[in-house]
Structure formats: C-alpha cells, structure tokens
Protein backbone atom coordinates (compact mmCIF):
# COMPACT_ATOMS: atom_id res chain seq x y z
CA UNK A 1 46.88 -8.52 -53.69
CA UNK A 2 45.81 -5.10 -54.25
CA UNK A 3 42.07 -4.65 -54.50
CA UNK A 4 40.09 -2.25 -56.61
CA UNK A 5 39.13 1.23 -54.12
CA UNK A 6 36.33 0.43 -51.52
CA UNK A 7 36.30 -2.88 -52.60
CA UNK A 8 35.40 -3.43 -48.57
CA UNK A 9 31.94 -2.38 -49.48
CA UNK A 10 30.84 -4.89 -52.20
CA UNK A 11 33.93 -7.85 -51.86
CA UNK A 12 32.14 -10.46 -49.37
CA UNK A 13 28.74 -10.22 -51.18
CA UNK A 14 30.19 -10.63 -54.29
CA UNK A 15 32.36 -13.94 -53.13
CA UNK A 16 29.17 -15.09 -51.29
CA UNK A 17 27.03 -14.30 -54.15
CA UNK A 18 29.37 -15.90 -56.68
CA UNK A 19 29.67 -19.06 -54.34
CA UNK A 20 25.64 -19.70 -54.28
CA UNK A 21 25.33 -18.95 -58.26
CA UNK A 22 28.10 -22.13 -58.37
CA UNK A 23 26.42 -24.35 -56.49
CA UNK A 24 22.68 -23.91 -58.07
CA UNK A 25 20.73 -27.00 -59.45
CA UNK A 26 19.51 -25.84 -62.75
CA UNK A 27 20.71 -23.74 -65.80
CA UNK A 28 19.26 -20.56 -66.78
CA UNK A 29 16.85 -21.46 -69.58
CA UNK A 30 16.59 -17.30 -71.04
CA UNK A 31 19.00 -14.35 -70.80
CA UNK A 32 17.97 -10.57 -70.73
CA UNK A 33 20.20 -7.85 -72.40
CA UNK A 34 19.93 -4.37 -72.27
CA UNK A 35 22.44 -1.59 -73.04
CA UNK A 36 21.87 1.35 -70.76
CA UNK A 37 23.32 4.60 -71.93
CA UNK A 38 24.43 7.61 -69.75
CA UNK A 39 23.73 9.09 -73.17
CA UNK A 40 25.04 12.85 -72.67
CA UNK A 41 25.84 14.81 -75.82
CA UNK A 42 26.10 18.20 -74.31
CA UNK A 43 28.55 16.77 -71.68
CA UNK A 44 31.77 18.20 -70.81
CA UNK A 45 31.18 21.67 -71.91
CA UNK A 46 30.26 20.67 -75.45
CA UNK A 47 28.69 23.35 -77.44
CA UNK A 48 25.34 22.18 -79.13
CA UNK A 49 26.99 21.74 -82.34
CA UNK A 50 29.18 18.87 -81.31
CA UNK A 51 26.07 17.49 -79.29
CA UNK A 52 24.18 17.22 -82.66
CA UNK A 53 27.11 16.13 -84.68
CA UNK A 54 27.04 13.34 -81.67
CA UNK A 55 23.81 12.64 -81.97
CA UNK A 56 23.67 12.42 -86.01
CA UNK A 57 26.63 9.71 -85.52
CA UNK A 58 24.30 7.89 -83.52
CA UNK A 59 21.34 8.33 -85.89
CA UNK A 60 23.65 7.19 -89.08
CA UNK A 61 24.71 4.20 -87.38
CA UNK A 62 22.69 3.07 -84.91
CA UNK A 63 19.80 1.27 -86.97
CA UNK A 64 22.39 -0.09 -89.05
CA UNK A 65 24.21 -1.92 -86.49
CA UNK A 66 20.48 -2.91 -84.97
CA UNK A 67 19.82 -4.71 -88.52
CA UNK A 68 22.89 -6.25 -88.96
CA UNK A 69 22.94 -7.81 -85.91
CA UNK A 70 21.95 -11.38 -84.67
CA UNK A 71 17.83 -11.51 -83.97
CA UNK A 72 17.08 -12.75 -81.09
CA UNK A 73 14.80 -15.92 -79.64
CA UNK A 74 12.00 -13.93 -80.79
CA UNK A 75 13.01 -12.11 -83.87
CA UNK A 76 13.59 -8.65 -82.41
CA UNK A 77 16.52 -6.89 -83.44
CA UNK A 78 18.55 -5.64 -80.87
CA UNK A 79 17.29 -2.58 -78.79
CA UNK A 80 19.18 0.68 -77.33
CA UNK A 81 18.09 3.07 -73.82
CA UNK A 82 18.61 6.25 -73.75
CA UNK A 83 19.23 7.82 -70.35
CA UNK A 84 18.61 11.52 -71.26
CA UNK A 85 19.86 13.91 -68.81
CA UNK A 86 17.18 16.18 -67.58
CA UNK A 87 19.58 19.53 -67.16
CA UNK A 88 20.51 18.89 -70.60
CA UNK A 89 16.79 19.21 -72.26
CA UNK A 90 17.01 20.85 -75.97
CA UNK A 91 14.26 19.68 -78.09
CA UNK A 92 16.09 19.18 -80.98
CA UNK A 93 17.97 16.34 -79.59
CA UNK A 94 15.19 14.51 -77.87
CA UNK A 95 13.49 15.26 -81.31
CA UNK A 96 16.59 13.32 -83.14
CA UNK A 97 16.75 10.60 -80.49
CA UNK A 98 12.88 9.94 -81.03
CA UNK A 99 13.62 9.14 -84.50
CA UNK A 100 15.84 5.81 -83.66
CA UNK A 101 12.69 5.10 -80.94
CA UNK A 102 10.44 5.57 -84.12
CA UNK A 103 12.23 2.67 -85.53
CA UNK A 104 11.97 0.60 -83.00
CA UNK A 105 15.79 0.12 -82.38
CA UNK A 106 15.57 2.20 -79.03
CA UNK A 107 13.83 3.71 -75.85
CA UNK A 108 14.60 7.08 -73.82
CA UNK A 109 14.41 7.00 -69.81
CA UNK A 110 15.30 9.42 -67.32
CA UNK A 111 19.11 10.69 -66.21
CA UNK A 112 19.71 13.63 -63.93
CA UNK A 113 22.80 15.14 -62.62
CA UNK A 114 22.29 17.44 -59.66
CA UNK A 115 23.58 19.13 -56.49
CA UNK A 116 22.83 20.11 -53.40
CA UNK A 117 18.76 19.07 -54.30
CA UNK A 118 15.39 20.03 -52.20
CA UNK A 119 12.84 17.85 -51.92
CA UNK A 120 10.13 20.40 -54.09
CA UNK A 121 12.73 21.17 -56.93
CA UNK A 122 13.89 17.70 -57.56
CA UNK A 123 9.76 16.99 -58.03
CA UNK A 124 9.11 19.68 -60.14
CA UNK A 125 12.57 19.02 -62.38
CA UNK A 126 11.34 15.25 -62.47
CA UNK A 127 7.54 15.80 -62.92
CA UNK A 128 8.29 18.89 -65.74
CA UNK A 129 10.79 16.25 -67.47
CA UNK A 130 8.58 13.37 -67.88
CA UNK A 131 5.82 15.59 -69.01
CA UNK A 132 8.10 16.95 -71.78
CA UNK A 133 9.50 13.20 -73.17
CA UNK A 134 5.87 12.06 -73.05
CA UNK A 135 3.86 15.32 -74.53
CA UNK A 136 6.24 16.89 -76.59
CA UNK A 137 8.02 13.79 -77.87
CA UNK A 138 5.96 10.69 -78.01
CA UNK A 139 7.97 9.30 -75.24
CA UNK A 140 8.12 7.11 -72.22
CA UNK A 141 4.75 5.59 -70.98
CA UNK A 142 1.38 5.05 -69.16
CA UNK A 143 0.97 2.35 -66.48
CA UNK A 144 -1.45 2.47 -63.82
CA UNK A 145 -2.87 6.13 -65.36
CA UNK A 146 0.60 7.52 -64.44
CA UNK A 147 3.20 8.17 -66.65
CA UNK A 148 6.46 5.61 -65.49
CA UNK A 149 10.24 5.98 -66.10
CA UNK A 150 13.31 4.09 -65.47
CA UNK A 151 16.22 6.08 -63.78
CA UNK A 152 19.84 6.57 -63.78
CA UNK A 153 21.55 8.74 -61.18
CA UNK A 154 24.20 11.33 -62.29
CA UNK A 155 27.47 10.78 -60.71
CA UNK A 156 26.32 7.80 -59.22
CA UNK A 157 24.93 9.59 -56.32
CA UNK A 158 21.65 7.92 -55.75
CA UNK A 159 20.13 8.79 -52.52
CA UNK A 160 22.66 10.93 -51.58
CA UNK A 161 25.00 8.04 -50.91
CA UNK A 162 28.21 10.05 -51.38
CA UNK A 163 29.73 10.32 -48.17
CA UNK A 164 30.82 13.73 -48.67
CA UNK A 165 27.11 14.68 -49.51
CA UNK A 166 28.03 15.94 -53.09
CA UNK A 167 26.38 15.73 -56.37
CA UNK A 168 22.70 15.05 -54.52
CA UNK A 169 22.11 15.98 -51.44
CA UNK A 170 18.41 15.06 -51.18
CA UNK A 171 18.16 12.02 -48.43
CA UNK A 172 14.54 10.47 -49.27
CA UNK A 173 15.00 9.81 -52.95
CA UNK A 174 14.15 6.36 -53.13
CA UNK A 175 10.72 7.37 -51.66
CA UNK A 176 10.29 10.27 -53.84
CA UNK A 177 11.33 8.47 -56.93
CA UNK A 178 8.46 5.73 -56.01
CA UNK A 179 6.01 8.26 -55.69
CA UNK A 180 6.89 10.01 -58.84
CA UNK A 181 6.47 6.94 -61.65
CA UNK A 182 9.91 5.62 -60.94
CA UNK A 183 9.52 1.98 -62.34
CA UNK A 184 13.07 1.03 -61.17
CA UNK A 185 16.16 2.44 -60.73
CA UNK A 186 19.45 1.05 -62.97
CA UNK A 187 22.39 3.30 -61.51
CA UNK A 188 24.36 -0.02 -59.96
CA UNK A 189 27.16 -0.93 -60.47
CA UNK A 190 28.99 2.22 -59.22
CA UNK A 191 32.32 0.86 -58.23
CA UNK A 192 34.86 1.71 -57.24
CA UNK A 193 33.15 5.05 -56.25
CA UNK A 194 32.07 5.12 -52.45
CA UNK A 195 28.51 4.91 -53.52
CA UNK A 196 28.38 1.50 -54.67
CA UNK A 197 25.52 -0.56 -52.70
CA UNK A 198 26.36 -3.66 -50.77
CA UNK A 199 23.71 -5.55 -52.57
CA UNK A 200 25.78 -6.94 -55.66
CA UNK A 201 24.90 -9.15 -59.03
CA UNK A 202 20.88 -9.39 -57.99
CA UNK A 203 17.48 -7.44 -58.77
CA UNK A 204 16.29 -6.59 -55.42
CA UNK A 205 13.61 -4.55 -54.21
CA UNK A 206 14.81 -1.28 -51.55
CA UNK A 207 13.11 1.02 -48.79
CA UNK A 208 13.82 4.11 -48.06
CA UNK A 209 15.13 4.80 -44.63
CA UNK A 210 12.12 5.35 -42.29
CA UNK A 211 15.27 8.63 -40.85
CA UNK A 212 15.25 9.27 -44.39
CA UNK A 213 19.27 8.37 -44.19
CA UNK A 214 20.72 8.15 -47.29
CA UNK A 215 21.46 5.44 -49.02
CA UNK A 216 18.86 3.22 -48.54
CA UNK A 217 19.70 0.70 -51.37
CA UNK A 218 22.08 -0.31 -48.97
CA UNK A 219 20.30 -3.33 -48.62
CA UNK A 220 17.08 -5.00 -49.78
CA UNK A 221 15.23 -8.07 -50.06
CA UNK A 222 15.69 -10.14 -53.21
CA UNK A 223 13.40 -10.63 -56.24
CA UNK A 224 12.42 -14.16 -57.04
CA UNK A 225 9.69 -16.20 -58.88
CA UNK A 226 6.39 -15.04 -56.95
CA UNK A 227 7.80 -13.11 -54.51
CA UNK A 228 5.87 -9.79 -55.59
CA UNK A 229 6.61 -6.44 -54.47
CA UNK A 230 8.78 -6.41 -51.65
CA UNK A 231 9.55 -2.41 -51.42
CA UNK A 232 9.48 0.73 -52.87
CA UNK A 233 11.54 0.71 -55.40
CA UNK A 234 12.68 -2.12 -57.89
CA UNK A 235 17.06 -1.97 -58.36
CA UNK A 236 17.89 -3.52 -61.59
CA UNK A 237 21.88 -4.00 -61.41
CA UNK A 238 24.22 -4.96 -63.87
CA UNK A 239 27.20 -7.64 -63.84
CA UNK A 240 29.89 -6.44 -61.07
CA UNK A 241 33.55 -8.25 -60.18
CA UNK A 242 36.91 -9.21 -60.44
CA UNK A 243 38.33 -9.64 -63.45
CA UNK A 244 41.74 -11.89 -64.34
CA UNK A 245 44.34 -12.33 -66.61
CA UNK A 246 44.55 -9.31 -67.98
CA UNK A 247 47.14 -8.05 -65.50
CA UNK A 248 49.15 -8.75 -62.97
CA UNK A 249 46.40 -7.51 -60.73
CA UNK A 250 42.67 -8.33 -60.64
CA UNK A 251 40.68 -5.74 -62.98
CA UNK A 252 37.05 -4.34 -61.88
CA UNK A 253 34.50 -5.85 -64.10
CA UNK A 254 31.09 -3.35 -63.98
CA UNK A 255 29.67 -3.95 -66.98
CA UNK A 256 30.63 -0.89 -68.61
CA UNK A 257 31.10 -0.90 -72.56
CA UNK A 258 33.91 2.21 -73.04
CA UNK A 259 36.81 3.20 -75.37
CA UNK A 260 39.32 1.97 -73.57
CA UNK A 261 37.09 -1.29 -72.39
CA UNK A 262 35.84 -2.79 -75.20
CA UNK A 263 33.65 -6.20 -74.97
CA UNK A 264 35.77 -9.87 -75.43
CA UNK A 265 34.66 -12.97 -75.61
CA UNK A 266 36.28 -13.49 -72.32
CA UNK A 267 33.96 -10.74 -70.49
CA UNK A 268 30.65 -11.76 -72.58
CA UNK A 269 31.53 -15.22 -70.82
CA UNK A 270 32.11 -13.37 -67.06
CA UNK A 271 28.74 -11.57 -67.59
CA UNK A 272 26.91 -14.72 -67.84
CA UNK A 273 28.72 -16.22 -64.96
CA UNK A 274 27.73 -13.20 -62.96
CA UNK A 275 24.85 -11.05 -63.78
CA UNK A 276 21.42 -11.18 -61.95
CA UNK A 277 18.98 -14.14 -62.25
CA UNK A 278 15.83 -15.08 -61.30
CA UNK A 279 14.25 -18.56 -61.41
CA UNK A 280 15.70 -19.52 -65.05
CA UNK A 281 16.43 -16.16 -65.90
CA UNK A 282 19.43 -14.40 -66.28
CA UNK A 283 19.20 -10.57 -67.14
CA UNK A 284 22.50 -8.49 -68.35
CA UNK A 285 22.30 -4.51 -67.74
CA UNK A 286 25.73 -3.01 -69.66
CA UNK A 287 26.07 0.48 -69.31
CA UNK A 288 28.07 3.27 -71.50
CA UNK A 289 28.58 6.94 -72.05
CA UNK A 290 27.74 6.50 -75.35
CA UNK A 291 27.91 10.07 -76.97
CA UNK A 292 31.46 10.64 -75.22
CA UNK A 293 34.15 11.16 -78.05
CA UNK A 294 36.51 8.66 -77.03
CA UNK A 295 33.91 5.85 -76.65
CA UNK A 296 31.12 7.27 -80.08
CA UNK A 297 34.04 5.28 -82.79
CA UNK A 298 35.08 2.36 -80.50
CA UNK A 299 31.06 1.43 -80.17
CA UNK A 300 29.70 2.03 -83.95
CA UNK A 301 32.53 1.42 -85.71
CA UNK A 302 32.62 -2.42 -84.81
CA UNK A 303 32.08 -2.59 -80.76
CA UNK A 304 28.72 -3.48 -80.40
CA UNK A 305 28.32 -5.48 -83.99
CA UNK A 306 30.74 -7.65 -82.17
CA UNK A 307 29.47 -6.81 -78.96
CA UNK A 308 25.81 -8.89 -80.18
CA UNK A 309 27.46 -11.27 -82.17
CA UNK A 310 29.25 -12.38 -79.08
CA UNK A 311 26.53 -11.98 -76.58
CA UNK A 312 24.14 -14.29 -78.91
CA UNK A 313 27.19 -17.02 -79.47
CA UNK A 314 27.82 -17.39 -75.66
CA UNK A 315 24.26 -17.65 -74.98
CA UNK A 316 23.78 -20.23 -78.04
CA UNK A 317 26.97 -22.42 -76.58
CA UNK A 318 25.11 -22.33 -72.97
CA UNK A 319 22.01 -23.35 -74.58
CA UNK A 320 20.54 -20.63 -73.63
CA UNK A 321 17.46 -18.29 -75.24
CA UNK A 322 18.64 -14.44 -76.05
CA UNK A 323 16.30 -11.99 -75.80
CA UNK A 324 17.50 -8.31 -76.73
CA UNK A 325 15.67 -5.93 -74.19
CA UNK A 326 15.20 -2.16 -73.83
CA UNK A 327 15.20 -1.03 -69.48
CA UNK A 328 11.41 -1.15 -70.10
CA UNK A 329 11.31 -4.58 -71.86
CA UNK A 330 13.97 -5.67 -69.04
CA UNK A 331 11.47 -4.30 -66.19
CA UNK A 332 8.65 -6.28 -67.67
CA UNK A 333 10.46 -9.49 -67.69
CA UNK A 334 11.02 -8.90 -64.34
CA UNK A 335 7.55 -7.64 -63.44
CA UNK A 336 6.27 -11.04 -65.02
CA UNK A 337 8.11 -13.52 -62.96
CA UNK A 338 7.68 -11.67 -59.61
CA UNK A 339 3.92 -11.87 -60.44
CA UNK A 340 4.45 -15.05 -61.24
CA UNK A 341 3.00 -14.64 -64.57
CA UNK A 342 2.94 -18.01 -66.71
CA UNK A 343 4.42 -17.99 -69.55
CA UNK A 344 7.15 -15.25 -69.34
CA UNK A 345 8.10 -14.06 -73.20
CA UNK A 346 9.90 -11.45 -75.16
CA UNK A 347 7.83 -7.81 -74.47
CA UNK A 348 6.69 -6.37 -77.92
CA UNK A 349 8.90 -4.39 -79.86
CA UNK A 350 9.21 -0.90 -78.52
CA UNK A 351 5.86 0.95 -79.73
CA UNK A 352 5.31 4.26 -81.44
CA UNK A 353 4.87 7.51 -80.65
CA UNK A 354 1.38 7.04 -82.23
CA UNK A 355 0.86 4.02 -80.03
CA UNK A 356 1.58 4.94 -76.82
C-alpha cells in the first residue's frame, strides 16, 4: 500500500492515537468548530483589484451563509477566522474584513509568510502588525494588559521545521511567539509536507528547544481537564488521517475545506472520529485558502451551507452539543477546561470594535 509522502513522521501516532480514542469509556458530551482561513487575497501575484473583488465576494456572501445556517447549542450563528497575512497589510482590506467581524459572523488573527527571518525583524513585523489590527481596526484583543493573537505559519514552516531551512529560518519561534501575545498556534496539520509534527489529532502544549533547534512542536505534553499550563505555547491541531474508499489508495484527510475537496457526509463523520478532545470535549479546527479562485465559488456557492448543515446533523445523530467557534472562542474553551473551570459554555459572540 502506498502511503501519503512522509507519512513515517505522523503514521504510528496516528494508529496509536486512533486505537486509544476507540477504546475510551465515555462519549464526548460537546463539539468545537472553527474554520481557520489562510485567508490571502493578494496571493499569487494578484493585483489589488482582484484582492478586493475577493474580498467583496466574501463580504456579499459570507453573513448570508452565517444566517442561513443551523444555530448552534447556544444560539450563535456560525463564526469565520481570518488569518491575515502580515506582508500583505493594505488597510482597505482589513477595513472590509472588519465589517463581517462587525457583524459578529467572524474574527481576524495573525498569518505570516517569511524567509530567511532574524530574531529583531520577525518582532518588530509581529509587534507593528498586532498594533495595526488592534489600533487602526478594532481588532484582535486584550488579555493580561497585552494584546493576544492566534497564529498560522506561512508555508507551514513553523519553527523553522523545513529541513531545507526555507520559508523561516528563525530557530526560537515558539519562544518568541510566547513572549509576543501568541495565545496558540493553529498551523497543524501540515501533511504531507516534511514539517508536519509528530504530535497528531490532540491540543498539546510545546517548548521551545532549550539549543533553540527547530522544530520544537515536535513533541509536547498533552492538554487535559486540570492539567494547566504545561509549556510555552498552546498547539491547537485539526483532524489528520487516512482516508478510504474513495480510491484505490488511502487519501490524506487534514481537514482542509478546498475546491477540489469539498466536505461529505462521509468526512464530517471521520472528523468526529478523529479530531482532538479533551475530557467530553471534542474540538474540530478545518482550515482553507479561502480567497483562492478555485476554492471562493466551491465554498459560498453551497460548500459551507452544506458544510454546517452536515457538521450540526452528525453531531445531533451522536447526541452531541454543537457549538460554532471562532480560534479565539476555540482557545477559550480550551483555556476553561485546563483551568478546570466549572461549567465550561459557549464564549460570547465575537464583540465589537467598540467593545473591545
């Protein structure tokens, strides 16, 4: 049987991981979705007026599809992040995006493609970033007096982890994302690129290398029901696997949400089988490249109204409580049952720019 590339990194805990989830003595009682966009008009060249004919897609549709869909267990619509890539600032988009936040339909975190990185530039880039989103825009928020984001790594490189060096280069980035407001980190799944992390299907808390060698989400300790902070930075991953039937040969399930991988019923069903729990909680990270061409028609014009509708069957048939979730919302579930907070609940609706 032909395996997906470097499936030698992620294969055995996957199989282990999928063998313990079989053989545990009580159903998941709640289930966390969020939608994570590597959202990237300018991408590929584009000049900036496709990006805003992307982004006015998104705008016309978006909310729309938010309204339609099933509510969840506590009567919020469903939610949408954002991943904004920093080299790709332009105030008119963020300005546009801020609008569906305004709604309360979305959220906007932190993306960043880069190359070749120093320590002092990739602080000021990050630092100058978040102060734009939250002064200029209304966006992200405070926690602690500091102003926190959620992060995606560009080309998948987080910590440096490709082994050719490329599209980073900056060893120490878990520690430098900690110290910069980094609430977690939601890059994983990256298979089947070399930079996928041996820690599969869990939230788990990593350390950077005390070398500073890359990759130190290599491994981790897991989080569970009162376990607390076990690191420095929190990894939030979404669903990753083997998928059959399809084809003759097993097909990579990641999570992703694409043109030419739309949701099914069958992979709403794998997700649920497979994505990260803790205690009686079961949280779902999809991703996308949601202002891509080929993926803008497949998503609004049907993929994610059946996409929800799908997601909120499976989870009725398991018995199960849905609770739609922006990266924020998803990180405060989290935050909750680590703390061991009583009572875990839906976070409130995504707040204002007035609010925040």
């Amino acid at each position: 049987m032909n395996l997906p590339r470097h499936a030698e990194i992620w294969l055995f805990p996957y199989l282990k991981d999928r063998l313990r989830k079989s053989v545990r003595s009580t159903k998941p009682k709640r289930a966390w979705v969020t939608i994570t966009d590597h959202y990237e008009p300018l991408g590929m060249g584009a000049s900036v007026e496709t990006a805003l004919g992307r982004l006015a897609r998104w705008r016309d549709r978006w909310p729309s599809i938010a309204d339609d869909a099933p509510r969840d267990a506590a009567g919020q619509r469903p939610q949408y992040s954002f991943f904004y890539p920093q080299e790709e600032y332009r105030r008119d988009i963020l300005d546009g995006i801020a609008e569906m936040v305004r709604l309360g339909v979305g959220d906007v975190e932190v993306h960043l493609h880069h190359d070749i990185e120093q320590g002092p530039s990739f602080i000021l880039k990050v630092t100058e970033y978040c102060q734009r989103l939250a002064g200029d825009h209304g966006l992200l928020r405070q926690q602690d007096g500091r102003t926190v984001f959620g992060f995606i790594h560009g080309n998948w490189a987080l910590d440096n982890s490709r082994p050719d060096g490329r599209w980073c280069g900056l060893n120490g980035e878990i520690a430098l994302l900690r110290d910069l407001g980094c609430y977690a980190d939601f890059t994983m799944p990256s298979a089947p690129s070399a930079t996928q992390g041996r820690v599969v299907n869990q939230i788990y808390w990593c350390t950077n290398n005390p070398d500073n060698r890359p990759k130190s989400f290599d491994h981790g300790i897991e989080a569970t029901v009162g376990g607390g902070r076990q690191g420095d930075l929190l990894m939030i991953t979404g669903p990753l696997g083997l998928r059959f039937g399809e084809r003759p040969m097993p097909r990579l399930e990641t999570g992703e949400i694409a043109g030419y991988d739309m949701p099914t019923p069958s992979r709403v069903r794998q997700w649920f089988d497979i994505a990260p729990t803790i205690g009686d909680d079961i949280f779902l990270k999809l991703f996308t490249h949601g202002a891509q061409d080929r993926n803008i028609e497949p998503l609004l014009n049907g993929g994610l109204d059946n996409l929800f509708r799908w997601l909120a069957e499976e989870a009725d048939q398991r018995g199960i409580e849905v609770h739609w979730a922006t990266a924020w919302q998803i990180y405060q579930a989290v935050e909750g049952l680590i703390l061991d907070h009583k009572n875990v609940s839906a976070p409130a609706v995504c707040v204002t720019e007035a609010s925040r």
